[in-house]
Each structure stands twice: as C-alpha cells, then as structure tokens.
Protein backbone atom coordinates (compact mmCIF):
# COMPACT_ATOMS: atom_id res chain seq x y z
CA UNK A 1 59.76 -101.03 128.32
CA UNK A 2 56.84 -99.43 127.09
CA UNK A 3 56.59 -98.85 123.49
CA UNK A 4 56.28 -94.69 123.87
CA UNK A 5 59.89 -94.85 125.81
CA UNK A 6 61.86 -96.79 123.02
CA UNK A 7 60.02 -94.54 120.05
CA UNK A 8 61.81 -91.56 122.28
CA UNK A 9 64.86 -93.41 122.08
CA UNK A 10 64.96 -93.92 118.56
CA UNK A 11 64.44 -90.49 118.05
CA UNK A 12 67.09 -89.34 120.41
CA UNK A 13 69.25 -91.74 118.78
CA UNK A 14 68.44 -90.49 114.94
CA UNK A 15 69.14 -86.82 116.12
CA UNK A 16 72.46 -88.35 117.39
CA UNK A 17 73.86 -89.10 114.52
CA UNK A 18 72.36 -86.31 112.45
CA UNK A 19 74.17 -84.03 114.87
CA UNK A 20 77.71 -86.18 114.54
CA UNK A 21 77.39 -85.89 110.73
CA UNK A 22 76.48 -82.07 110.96
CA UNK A 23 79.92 -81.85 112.64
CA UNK A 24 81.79 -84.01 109.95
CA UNK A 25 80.39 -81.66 107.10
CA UNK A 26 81.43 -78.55 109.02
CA UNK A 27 85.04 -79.66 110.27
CA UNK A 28 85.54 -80.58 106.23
CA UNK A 29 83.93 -77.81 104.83
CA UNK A 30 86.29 -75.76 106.93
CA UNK A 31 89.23 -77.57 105.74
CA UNK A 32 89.08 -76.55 102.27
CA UNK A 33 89.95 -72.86 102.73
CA UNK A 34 92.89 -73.79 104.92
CA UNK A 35 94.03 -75.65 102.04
CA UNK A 36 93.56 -73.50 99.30
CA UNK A 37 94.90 -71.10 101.37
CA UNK A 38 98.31 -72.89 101.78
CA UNK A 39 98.42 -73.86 98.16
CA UNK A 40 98.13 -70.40 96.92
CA UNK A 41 101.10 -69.13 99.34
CA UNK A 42 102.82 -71.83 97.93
CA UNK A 43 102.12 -70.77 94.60
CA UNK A 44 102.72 -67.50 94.70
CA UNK A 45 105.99 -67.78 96.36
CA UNK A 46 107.06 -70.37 93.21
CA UNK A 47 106.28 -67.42 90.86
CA UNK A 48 108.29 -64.91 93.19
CA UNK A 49 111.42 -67.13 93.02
CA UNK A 50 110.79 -67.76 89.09
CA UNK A 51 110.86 -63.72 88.78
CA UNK A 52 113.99 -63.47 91.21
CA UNK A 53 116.40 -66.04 89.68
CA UNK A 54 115.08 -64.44 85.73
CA UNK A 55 116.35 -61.17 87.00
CA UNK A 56 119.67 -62.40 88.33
CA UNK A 57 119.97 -64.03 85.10
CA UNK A 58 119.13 -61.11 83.62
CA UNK A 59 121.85 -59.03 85.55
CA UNK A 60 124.54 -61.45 85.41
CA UNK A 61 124.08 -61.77 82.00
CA UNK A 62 124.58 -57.98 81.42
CA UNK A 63 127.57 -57.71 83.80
CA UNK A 64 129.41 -60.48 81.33
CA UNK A 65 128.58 -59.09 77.84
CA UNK A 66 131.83 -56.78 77.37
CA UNK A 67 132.07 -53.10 77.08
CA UNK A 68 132.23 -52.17 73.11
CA UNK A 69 136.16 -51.57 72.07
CA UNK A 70 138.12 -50.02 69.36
CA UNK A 71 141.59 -50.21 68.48
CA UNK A 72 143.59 -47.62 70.01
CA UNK A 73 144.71 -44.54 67.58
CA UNK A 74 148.80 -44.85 67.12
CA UNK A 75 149.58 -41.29 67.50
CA UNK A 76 148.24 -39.32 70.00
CA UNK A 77 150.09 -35.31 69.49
CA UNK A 78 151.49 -33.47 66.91
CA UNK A 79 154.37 -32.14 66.51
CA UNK A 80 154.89 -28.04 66.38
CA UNK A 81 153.83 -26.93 63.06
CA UNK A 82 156.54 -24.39 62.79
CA UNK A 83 158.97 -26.59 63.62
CA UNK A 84 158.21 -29.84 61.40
CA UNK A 85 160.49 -28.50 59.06
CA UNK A 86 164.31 -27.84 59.17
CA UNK A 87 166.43 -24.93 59.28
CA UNK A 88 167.94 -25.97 55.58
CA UNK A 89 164.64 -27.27 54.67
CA UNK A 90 163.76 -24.01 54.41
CA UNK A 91 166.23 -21.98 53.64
CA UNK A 92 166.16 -23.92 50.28
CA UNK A 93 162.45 -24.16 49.72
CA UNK A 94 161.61 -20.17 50.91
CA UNK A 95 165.12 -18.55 51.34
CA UNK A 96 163.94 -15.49 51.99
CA UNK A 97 161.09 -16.51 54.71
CA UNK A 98 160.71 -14.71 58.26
CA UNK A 99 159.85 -17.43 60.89
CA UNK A 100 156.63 -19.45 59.79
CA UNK A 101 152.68 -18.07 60.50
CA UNK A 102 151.12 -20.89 62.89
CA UNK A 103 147.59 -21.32 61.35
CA UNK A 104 144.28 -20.69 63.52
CA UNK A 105 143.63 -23.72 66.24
CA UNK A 106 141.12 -24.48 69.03
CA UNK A 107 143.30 -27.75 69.97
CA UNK A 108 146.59 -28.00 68.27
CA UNK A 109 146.79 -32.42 69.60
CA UNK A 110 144.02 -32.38 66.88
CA UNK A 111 144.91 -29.66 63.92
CA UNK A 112 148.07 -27.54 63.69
CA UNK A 113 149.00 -25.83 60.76
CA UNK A 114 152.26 -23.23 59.76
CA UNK A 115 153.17 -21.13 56.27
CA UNK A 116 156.15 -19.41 55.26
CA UNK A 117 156.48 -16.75 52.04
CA UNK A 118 159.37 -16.19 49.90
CA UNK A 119 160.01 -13.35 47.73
CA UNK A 120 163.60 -13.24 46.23
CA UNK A 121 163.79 -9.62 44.60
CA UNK A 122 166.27 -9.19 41.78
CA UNK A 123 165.60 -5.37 40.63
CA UNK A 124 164.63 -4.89 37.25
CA UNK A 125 165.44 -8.52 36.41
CA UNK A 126 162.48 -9.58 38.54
CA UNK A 127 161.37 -12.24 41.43
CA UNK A 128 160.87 -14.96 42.73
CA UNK A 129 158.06 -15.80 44.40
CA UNK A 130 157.75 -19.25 46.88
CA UNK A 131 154.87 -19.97 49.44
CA UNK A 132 155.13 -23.13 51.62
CA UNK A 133 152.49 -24.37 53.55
CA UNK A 134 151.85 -27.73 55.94
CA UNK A 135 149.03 -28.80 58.00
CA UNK A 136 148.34 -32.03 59.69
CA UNK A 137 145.28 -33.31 61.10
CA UNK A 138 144.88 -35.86 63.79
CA UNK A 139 141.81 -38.27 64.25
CA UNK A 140 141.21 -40.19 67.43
CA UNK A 141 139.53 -43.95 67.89
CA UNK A 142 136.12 -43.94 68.74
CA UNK A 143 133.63 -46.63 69.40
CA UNK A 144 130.88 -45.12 66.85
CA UNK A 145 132.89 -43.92 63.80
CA UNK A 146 135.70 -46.59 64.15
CA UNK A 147 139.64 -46.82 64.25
CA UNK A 148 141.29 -43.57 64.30
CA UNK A 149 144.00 -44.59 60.94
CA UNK A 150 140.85 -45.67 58.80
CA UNK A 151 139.02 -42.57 59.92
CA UNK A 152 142.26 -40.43 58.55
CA UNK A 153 142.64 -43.11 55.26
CA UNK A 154 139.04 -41.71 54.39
CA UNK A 155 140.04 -37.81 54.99
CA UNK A 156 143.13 -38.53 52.96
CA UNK A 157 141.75 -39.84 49.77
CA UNK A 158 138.80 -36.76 50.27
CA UNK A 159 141.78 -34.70 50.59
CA UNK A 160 143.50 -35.92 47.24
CA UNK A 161 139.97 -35.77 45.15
CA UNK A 162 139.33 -31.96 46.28
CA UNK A 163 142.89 -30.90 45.29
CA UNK A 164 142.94 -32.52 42.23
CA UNK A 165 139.63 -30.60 41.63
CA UNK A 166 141.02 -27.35 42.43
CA UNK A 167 139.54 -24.27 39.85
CA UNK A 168 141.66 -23.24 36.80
CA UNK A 169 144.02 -26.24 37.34
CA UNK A 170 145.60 -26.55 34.09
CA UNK A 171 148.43 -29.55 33.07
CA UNK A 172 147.42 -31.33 36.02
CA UNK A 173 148.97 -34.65 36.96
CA UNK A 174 148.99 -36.95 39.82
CA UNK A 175 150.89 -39.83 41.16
CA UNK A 176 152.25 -41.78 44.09
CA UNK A 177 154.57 -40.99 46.21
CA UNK A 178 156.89 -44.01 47.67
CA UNK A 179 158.73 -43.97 51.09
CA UNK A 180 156.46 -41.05 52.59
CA UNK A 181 153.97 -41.92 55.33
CA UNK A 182 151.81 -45.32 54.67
CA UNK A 183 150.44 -43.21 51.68
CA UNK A 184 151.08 -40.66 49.88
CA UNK A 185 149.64 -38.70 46.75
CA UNK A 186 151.44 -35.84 44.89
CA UNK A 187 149.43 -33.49 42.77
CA UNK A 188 150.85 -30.46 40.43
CA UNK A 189 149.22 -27.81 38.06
CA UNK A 190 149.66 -24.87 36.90
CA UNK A 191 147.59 -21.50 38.02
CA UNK A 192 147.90 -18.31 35.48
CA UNK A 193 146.97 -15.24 37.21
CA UNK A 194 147.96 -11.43 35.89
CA UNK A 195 150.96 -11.70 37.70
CA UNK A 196 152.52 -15.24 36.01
CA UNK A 197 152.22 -18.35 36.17
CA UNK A 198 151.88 -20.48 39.16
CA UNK A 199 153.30 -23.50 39.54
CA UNK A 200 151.06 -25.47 42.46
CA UNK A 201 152.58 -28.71 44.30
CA UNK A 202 150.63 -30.33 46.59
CA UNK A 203 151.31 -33.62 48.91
CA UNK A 204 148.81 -34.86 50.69
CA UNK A 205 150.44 -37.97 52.85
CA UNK A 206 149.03 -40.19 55.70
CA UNK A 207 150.88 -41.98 58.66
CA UNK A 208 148.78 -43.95 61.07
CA UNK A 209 145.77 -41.65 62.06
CA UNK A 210 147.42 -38.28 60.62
CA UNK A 211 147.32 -36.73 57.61
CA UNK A 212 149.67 -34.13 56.15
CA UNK A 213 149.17 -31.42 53.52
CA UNK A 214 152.51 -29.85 51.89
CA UNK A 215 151.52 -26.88 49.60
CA UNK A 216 154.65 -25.39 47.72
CA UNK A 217 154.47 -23.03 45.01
CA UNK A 218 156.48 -20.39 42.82
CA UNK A 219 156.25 -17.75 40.42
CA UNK A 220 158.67 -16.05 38.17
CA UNK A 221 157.28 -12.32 38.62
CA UNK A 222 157.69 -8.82 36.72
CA UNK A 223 159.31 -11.23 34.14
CA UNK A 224 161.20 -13.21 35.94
CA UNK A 225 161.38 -16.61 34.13
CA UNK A 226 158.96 -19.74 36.09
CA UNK A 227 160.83 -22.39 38.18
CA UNK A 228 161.05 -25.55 36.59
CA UNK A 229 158.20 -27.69 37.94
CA UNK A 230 160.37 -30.89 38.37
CA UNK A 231 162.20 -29.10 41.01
CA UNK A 232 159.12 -27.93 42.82
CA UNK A 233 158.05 -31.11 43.32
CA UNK A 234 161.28 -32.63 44.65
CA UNK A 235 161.28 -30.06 47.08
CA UNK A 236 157.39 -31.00 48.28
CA UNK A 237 157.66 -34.51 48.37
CA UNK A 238 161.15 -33.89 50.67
CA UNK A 239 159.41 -31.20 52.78
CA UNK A 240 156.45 -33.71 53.50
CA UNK A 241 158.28 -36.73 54.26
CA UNK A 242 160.25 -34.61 56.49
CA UNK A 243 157.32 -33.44 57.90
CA UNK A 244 156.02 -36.90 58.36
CA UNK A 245 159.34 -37.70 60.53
CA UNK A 246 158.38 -34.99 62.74
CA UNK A 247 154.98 -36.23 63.52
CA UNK A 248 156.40 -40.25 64.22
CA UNK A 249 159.10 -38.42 66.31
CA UNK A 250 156.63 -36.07 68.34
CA UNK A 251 154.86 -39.82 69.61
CA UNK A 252 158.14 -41.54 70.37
CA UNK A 253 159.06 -43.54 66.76
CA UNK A 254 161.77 -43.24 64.44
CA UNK A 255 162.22 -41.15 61.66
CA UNK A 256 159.90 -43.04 59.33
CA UNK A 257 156.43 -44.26 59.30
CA UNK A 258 155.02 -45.14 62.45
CA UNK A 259 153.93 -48.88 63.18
CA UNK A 260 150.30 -49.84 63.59
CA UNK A 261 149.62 -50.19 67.56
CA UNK A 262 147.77 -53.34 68.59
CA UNK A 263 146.25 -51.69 71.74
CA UNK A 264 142.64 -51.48 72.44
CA UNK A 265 140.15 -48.49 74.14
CA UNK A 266 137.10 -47.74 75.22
CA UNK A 267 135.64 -44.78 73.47
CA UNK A 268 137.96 -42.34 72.36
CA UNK A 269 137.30 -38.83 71.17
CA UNK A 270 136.08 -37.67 67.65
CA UNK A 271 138.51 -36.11 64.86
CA UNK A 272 139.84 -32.91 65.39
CA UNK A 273 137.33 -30.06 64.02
CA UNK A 274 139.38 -28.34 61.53
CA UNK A 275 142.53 -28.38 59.39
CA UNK A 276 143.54 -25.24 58.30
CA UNK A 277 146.34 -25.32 55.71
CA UNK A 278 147.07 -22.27 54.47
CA UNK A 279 147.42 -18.89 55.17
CA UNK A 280 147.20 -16.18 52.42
CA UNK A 281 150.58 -14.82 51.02
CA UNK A 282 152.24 -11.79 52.56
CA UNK A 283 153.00 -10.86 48.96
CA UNK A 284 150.24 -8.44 47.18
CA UNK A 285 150.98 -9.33 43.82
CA UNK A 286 152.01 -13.41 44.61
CA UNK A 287 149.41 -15.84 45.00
CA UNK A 288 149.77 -18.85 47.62
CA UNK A 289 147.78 -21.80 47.18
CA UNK A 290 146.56 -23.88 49.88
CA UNK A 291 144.42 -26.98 50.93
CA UNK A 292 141.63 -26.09 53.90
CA UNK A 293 139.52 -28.24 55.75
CA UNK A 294 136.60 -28.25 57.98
CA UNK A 295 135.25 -30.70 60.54
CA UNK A 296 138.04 -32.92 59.84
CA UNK A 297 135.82 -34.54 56.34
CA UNK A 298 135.93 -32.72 53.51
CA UNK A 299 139.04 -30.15 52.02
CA UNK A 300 139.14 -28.14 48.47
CA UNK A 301 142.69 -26.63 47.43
CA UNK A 302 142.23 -23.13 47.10
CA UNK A 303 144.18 -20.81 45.29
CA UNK A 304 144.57 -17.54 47.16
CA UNK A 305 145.84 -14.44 45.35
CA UNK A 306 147.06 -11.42 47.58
C-alpha cells in the first residue's frame, strides 16, 4: 500500500470519529431540556397539591369551628298589660278607674304598657286622687350584646338610679323588695304641687329577661287629708308582684319567678325599642307620675301634672 492511500485512510478514519463524537454531544445536549422539562412538571404539580390540600385544610377547618351561641332568653311574650292586674287588685288600688289606657307600642312581645286613674269625689269634704301605672319591657338573647336576663339586670338597675333621681323628690327612701321577681327595688317620695301633696311609689322589679315598672300614687285634694304612705306602698309592691305572676304565667310558669332556662341560640333579636310607662292623668288638677323609657337603656321617672 502506497503511503498516499493509508494517509487518506487516516484521515477518513479521524473524521470518523470526529463525526461519532459530534453525535454524542448532540444526542446529550438534547437530553437536558427533556429533563428539565420533566422536573419542572414535576415541580410544579408538588406546589399545586401543596396549595390544594392547604385549602382543604383551610375549609375543613372553618366548617368545624362552631357557630357563635348565646343562652336562650327565658321568656319570650308578655302578658296583656291591661290585664296583669286583677279585678280586686284594682278596685282597691283605683276604685273608681274605667278600664285601663294600653300605652303606645310598635311590638307589644317587646314593650307593653297600661294606666288606670282614680278620683274618689267626696263634695265639699274633698278627693281622692290615685294613678296606677305598669310597664314591662322584654329583652331578647343576642350573640353581640349577650344573654337576654343580664341585658334586662342592666336596664333594671338604670331604671332604679333614674327614679330615684326624679326632680323635686323630697323624703325619698329606697329599699328591697323580697319575694318579687329575682329583684326588686321600691322607691317613695313625696311631690308638692298647688294642688297637694303627692305621694309617689315606684317598683321597679326584674324576672328573667323582663323588667316591670309599678307607679302608684295619691293625693288628698281640695283639702282632703294625704293617704298614709305606708299603705301606698303595700299596695305597689302587691300590684307588682302580681304583675310579675302574670308575666311567668303568659310563658307557661307558675305564679312566681320564672326559672333560668339552660337552652342555647343562635342570634336572637335586640331589646325591645321602648318602654313606655305612663300615661298622663285624666284628672286636670291630679298629677300622675310615671317611669318612661327609650331604646330599651336608659328611663327617668317623670312627674306629670294634668
């Protein structure tokens, strides 16, 4: 073999090989995508699932955590208002009283109120003069402002602070009031006014989630001599726990105070709006004095002259 035909060899040989290791880089080279191609599907889809599973967490989490919950309220009516009281009731408290005035409501389940007037004419020897008044407000459970019987403990003790700040009170005196409700609070003064004296008796009682107002008063007029005060206030403390009875009896209890109720709800409605207690006298020259309310918070006893 001649030495020109195995240098051609060689060459063809060397370009061989050059071409087999071309190939190698190429096949490789095109490898690498594929791979990085797979291993980003494969991460992507671990961060899909990571996202998935956090947001079933997420949801199952939510649909355990309970629904917030407040104690249900024990009474949910009230009674009548003209009717809370009996027939002897008052016949001795206002003997000479047409049928009661039912107060002003937009929902009487929340606020219900009734008054009666008196006026016992005995000629030139004078008269007596009664005005009776009871309201009763109702508060409801609700999940934001709490349990419907603390919600009426608060109105109750606002209720006993404005009346014992009534205007031109004079002897004033306060004091509890056993076996009435699951609290009660009696309050009495005297009001002098061109016509007499006034003597003002107030009860201001709550049972569960309802509070009830008695107003009584009388008046010796055109020199008739003053009722003794003593009386007055027997006869308001026995009108309100009667009216008490009425309100345990209009939601199915006894006679007495009602029991607490262990029951639970969801969110319940707010207070009633308004108590009303007290409806002017029918009598020009009398004066009836009575404890109002508004928005179911705040009360002031009022004395109202006709």
């Amino acid at each position: 073999m001649s030495e020109g035909t195995m240098q051609r060899r060689a060459q063809r040989d060397q370009r061989n090989q050059q071409a087999k290791r071309l190939t190698r880089l190429l096949v490789g080279a095109a490898a690498v995508p594929v791979m990085l191609v797979a291993a980003g599907c494969s991460s992507d889809s671990g961060s899909d699932d990571g996202k998935d599973k956090a947001a079933e967490k997420s949801a199952a989490s939510k649909s355990a955590s309970p629904s917030p919950t407040v104690r249900a309220a024990a009474y949910g009516k009230l009674p009548e208002p003209c009717s809370v009281l009996s027939k002897k009731t008052l016949d001795d408290l206002v003997p000479e009283a047409d049928s009661g005035k039912e107060g002003a409501s937009n929902d009487t389940a929340m606020r219900a109120s009734c008054s009666w007037d008196s006026l016992d004419d005995n000629g030139v020897k004078g008269s007596q003069f009664r005005w009776l008044s009871v309201s009763m407000l109702r508060f409801e459970s609700d999940v934001t402002r709490g349990e419907g019987d603390k919600l009426a403990r608060k109105y109750y003790q606002k209720q006993v602070e404005d009346v014992r700040a009534v205007d031109g009170a004079q002897s004033l005196k306060s004091e509890p009031v056993a076996g009435t409700g699951d609290e009660a609070t009696a309050v009495r003064y005297d009001l002098k006014k061109k016509e007499g004296t006034f003597k003002q008796q107030t009860v201001v009682t709550r049972v569960e989630n309802v509070v009830v107002t008695v107003d009584f008063n009388g008046a010796g007029l055109a020199g008739d001599k003053s009722p003794d005060a003593d009386d007055l206030a027997k006869d308001a403390q026995k009108a309100a726990k009667e009216a008490v009875a009425s309100v345990t009896k209009a939601n199915g209890g006894g006679t007495g105070g009602g029991a607490s109720s262990g029951s639970s709800a969801t969110s319940g409605s707010g207070s009633g709006s308004e108590a009303g207690s007290g409806a002017g006298s029918k009598l020009d020259s009398g004066s009836g004095s009575g404890s109002g309310s508004d928005s179911g918070s705040s009360s002031k006893s009022s004395s109202k002259s006709g």
